[in-house]
Protein backbone atom coordinates (compact mmCIF):
# COMPACT_ATOMS: atom_id res chain seq x y z
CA UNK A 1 -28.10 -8.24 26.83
CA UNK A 2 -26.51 -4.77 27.88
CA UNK A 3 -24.32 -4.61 24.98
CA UNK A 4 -25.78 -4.82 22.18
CA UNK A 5 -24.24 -2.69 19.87
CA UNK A 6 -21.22 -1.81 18.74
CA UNK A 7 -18.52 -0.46 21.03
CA UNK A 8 -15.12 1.02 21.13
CA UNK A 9 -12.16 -0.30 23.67
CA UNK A 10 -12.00 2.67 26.11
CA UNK A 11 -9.88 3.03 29.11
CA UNK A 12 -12.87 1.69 31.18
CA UNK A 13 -12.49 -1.18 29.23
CA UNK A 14 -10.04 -4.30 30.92
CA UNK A 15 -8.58 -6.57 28.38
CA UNK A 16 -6.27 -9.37 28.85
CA UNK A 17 -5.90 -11.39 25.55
CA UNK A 18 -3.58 -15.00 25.10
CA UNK A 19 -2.08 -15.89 21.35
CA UNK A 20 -0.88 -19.04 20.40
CA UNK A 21 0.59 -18.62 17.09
CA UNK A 22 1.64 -20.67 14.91
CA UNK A 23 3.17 -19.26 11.32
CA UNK A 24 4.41 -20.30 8.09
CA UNK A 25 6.55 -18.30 5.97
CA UNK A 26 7.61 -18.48 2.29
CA UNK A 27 10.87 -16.59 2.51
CA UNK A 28 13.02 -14.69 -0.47
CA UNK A 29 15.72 -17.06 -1.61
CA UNK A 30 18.06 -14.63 -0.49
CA UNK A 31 18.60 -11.24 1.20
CA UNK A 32 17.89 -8.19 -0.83
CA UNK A 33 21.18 -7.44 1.17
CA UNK A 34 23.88 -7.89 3.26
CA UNK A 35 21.72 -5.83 5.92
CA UNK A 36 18.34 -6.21 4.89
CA UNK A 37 15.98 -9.10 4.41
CA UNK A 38 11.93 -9.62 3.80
CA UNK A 39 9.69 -12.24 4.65
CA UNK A 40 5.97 -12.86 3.73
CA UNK A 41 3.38 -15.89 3.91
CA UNK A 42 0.59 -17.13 5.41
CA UNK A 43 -0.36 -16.68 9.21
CA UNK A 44 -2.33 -18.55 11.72
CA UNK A 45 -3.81 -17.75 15.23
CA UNK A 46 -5.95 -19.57 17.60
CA UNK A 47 -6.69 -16.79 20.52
CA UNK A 48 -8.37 -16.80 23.63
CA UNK A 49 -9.91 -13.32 24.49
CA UNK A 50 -11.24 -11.49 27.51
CA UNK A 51 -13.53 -8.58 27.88
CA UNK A 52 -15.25 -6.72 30.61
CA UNK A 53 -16.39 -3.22 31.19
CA UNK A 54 -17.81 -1.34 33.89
CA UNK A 55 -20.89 0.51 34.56
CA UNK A 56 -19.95 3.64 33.87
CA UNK A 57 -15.87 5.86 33.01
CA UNK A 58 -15.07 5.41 36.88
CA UNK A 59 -15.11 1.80 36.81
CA UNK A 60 -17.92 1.28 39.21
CA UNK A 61 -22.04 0.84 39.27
CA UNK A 62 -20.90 -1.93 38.79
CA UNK A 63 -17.06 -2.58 38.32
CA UNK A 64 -17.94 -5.49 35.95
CA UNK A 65 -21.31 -4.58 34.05
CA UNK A 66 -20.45 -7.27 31.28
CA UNK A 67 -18.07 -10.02 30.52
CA UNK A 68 -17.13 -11.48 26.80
CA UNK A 69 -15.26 -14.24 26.76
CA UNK A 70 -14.14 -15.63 23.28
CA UNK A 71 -12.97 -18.94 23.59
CA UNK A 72 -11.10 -19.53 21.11
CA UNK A 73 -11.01 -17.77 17.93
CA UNK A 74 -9.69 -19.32 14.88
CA UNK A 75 -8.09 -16.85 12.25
CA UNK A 76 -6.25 -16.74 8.76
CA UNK A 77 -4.50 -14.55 6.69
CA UNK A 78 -0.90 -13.13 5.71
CA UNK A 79 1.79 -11.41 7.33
CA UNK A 80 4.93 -9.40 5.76
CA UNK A 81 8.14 -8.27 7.16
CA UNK A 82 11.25 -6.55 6.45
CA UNK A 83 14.34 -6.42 8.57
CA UNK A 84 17.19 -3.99 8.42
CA UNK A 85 20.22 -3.98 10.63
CA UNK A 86 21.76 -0.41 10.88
CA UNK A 87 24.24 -1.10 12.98
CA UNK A 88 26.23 -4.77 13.86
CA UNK A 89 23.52 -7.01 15.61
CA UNK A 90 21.37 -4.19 15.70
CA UNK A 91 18.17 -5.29 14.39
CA UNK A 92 15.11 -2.81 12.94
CA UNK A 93 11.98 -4.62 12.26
CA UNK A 94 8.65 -3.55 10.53
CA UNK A 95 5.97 -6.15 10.28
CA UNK A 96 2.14 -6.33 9.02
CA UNK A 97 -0.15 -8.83 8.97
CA UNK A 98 -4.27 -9.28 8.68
CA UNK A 99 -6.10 -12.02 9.13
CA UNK A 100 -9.83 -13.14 8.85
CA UNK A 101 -12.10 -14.78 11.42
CA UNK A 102 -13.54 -18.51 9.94
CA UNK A 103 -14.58 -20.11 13.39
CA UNK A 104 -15.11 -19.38 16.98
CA UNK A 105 -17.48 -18.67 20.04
CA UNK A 106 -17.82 -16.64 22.81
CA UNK A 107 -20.10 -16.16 25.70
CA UNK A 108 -21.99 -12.40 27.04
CA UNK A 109 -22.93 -12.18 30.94
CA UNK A 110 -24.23 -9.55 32.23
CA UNK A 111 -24.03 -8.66 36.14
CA UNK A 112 -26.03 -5.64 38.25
CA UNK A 113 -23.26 -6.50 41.29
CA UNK A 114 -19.94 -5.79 41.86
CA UNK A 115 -17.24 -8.50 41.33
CA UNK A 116 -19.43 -10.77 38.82
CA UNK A 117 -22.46 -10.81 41.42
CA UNK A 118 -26.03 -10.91 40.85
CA UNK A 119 -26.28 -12.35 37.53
CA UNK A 120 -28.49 -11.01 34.79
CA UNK A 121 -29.96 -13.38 32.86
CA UNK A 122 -30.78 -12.64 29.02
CA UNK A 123 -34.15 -11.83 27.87
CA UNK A 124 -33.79 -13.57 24.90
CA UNK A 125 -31.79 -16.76 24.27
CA UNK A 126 -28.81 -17.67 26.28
CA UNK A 127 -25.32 -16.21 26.53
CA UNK A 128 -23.21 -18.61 24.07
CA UNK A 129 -23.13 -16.82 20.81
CA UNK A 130 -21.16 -18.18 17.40
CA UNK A 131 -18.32 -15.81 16.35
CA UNK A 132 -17.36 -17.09 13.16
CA UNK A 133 -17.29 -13.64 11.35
CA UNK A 134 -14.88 -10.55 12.01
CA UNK A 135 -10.80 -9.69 11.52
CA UNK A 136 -7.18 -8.82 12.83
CA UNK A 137 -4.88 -6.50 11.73
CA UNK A 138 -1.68 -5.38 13.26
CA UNK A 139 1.38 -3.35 12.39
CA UNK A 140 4.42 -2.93 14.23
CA UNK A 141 7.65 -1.59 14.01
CA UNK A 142 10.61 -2.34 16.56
CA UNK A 143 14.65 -2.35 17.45
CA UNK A 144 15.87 -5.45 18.84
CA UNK A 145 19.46 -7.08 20.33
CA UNK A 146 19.79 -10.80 19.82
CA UNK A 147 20.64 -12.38 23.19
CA UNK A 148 21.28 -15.75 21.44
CA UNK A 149 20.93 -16.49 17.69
CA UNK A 150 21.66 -19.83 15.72
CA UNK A 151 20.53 -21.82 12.92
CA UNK A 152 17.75 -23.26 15.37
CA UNK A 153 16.83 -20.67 17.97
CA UNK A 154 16.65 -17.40 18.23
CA UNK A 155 15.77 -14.97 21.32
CA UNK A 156 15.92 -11.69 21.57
CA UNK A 157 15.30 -8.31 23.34
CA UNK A 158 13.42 -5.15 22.25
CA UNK A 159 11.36 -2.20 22.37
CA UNK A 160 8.72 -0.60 19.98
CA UNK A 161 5.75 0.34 18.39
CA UNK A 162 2.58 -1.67 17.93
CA UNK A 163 -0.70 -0.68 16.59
CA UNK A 164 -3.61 -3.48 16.46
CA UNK A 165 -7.12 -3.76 15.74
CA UNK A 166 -9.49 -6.67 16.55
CA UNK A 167 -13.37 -6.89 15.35
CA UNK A 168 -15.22 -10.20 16.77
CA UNK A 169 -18.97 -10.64 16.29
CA UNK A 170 -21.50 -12.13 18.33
CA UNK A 171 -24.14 -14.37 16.17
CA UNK A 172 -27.19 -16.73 16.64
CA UNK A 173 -28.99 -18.83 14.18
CA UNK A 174 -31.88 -18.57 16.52
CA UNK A 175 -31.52 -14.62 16.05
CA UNK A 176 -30.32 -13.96 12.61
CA UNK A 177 -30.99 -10.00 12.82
CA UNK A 178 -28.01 -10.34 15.66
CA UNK A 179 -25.04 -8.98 14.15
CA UNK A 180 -23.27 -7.30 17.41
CA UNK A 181 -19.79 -6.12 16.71
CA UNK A 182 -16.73 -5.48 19.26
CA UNK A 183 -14.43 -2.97 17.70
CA UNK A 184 -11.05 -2.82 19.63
CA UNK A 185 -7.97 -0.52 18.59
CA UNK A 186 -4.67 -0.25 20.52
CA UNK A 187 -1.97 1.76 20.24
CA UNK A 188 1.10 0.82 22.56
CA UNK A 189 4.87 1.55 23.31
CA UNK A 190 6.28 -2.61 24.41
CA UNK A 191 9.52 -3.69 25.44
CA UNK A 192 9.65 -7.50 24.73
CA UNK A 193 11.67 -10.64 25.10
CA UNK A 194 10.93 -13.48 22.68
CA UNK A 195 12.11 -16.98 21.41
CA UNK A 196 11.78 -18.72 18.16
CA UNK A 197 12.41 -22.25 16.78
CA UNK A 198 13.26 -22.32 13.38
CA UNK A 199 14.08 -24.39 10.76
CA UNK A 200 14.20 -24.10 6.51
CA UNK A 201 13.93 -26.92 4.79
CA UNK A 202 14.75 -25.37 1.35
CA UNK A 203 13.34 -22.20 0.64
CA UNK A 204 10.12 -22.77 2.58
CA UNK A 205 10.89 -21.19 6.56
CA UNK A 206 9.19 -22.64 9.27
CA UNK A 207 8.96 -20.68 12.34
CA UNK A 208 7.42 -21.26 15.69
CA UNK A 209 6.99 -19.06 19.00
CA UNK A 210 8.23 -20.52 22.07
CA UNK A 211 7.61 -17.57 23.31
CA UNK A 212 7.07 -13.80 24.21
CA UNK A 213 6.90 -12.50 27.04
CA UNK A 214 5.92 -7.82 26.88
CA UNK A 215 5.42 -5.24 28.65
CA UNK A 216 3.31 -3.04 26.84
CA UNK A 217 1.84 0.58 27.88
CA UNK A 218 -1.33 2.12 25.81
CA UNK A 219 -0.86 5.52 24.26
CA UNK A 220 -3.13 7.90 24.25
CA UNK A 221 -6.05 7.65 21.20
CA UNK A 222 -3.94 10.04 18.10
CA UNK A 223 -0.87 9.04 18.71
């Protein structure tokens, strides 16, 4: 394969990425107050990822040098948020969460032709790897309008900051000195709409995306 090593997202890079997410919060009995309120549990996501990259920083030689495709990844961990509304149904919303790779796999293919033409084969083994090792972490921070908001549904409207960071690795028990890394980082400005069932049985909140629909720009690497 053409890429093994470990790499860094650049802008040469294309990356389209679906979540389902699914999440289960243990929430405070209470606000802290009237205008502020934190939330923190345990988080899950199955996600289906897509890589390629070209041949070289113009995108060409050729436009698609090598695809990933992990399909899907299974992940764990926690998540934390706090909630502050500065003004009426104004809503400002910092969140963090990390979570750890247990179970997934993904595929490598390699191409010397334009548009996925003129397949490379691999010189050793095949292109479906294991990728049951790696992590997520993400951090955002956002202000947000409800458009509707009950005891069941919520949807709302917003624009912000998001920073996130995915590692995946490629393994084979056939090749146990394979330990290839993918090391993305993105830093975006979004504007979102997004809907959420929810319903608290108790103290324990349940909470599920319907959901979320962004339009998000990547800032440049500093910011």
């Amino acid at each position: 394969m053409k890429l093994r090593k470990t790499i860094t997202a650049m802008l040469t890079m294309a990356l389209s990425a679906g979540i389902i997410n699914d999440s289960l919060a243990q929430s405070f009995p209470n606000p802290i107050s009237n205008n502020l309120s934190i939330t923190a549990g345990a988080e899950y996501q199955k996600t289906n990822f897509r890589w390629s990259i070209a041949g070289n920083e113009e995108g060409k030689d050729p436009n698609i040098l090598s695809e990933l495709i992990y399909n899907p990844i299974h992940s764990a961990g926690f998540n934390i948020a706090a909630a502050y509304k500065p003004y009426q149904k104004l809503l400002l919303t910092a969140s963090f969460s990390r979570l750890q790779t247990y179970k997934g796999s993904a595929t490598d293919i390699d191409y010397n032709g334009d548009n996925r033409t003129d397949y490379t084969p691999p010189s050793v083994g095949d292109t479906l790897f294991n990728s049951n090792k790696g992590n997520m972490l993400q951090y955002a921070i956002s202000l947000s309008y409800p458009l509707l908001e009950n005891h069941l549904l919520e949807i709302n409207a917003g624009a912000g900051y998001q920073f996130s960071k995915e590692l995946f690795y490629l393994r084979d028990e056939e090749m146990p000195d394979l330990n290839t890394t993918y090391d993305a980082k993105w830093r975006s400005a979004r504007i979102f709409v997004n809907g959420t069932l929810k319903f608290t049985p108790g103290y324990i909140s349940h909470q599920k995306s319907l959901f979320n629909q962004e339009f998000m720009m990547r800032l440049p690497t500093g910011i």
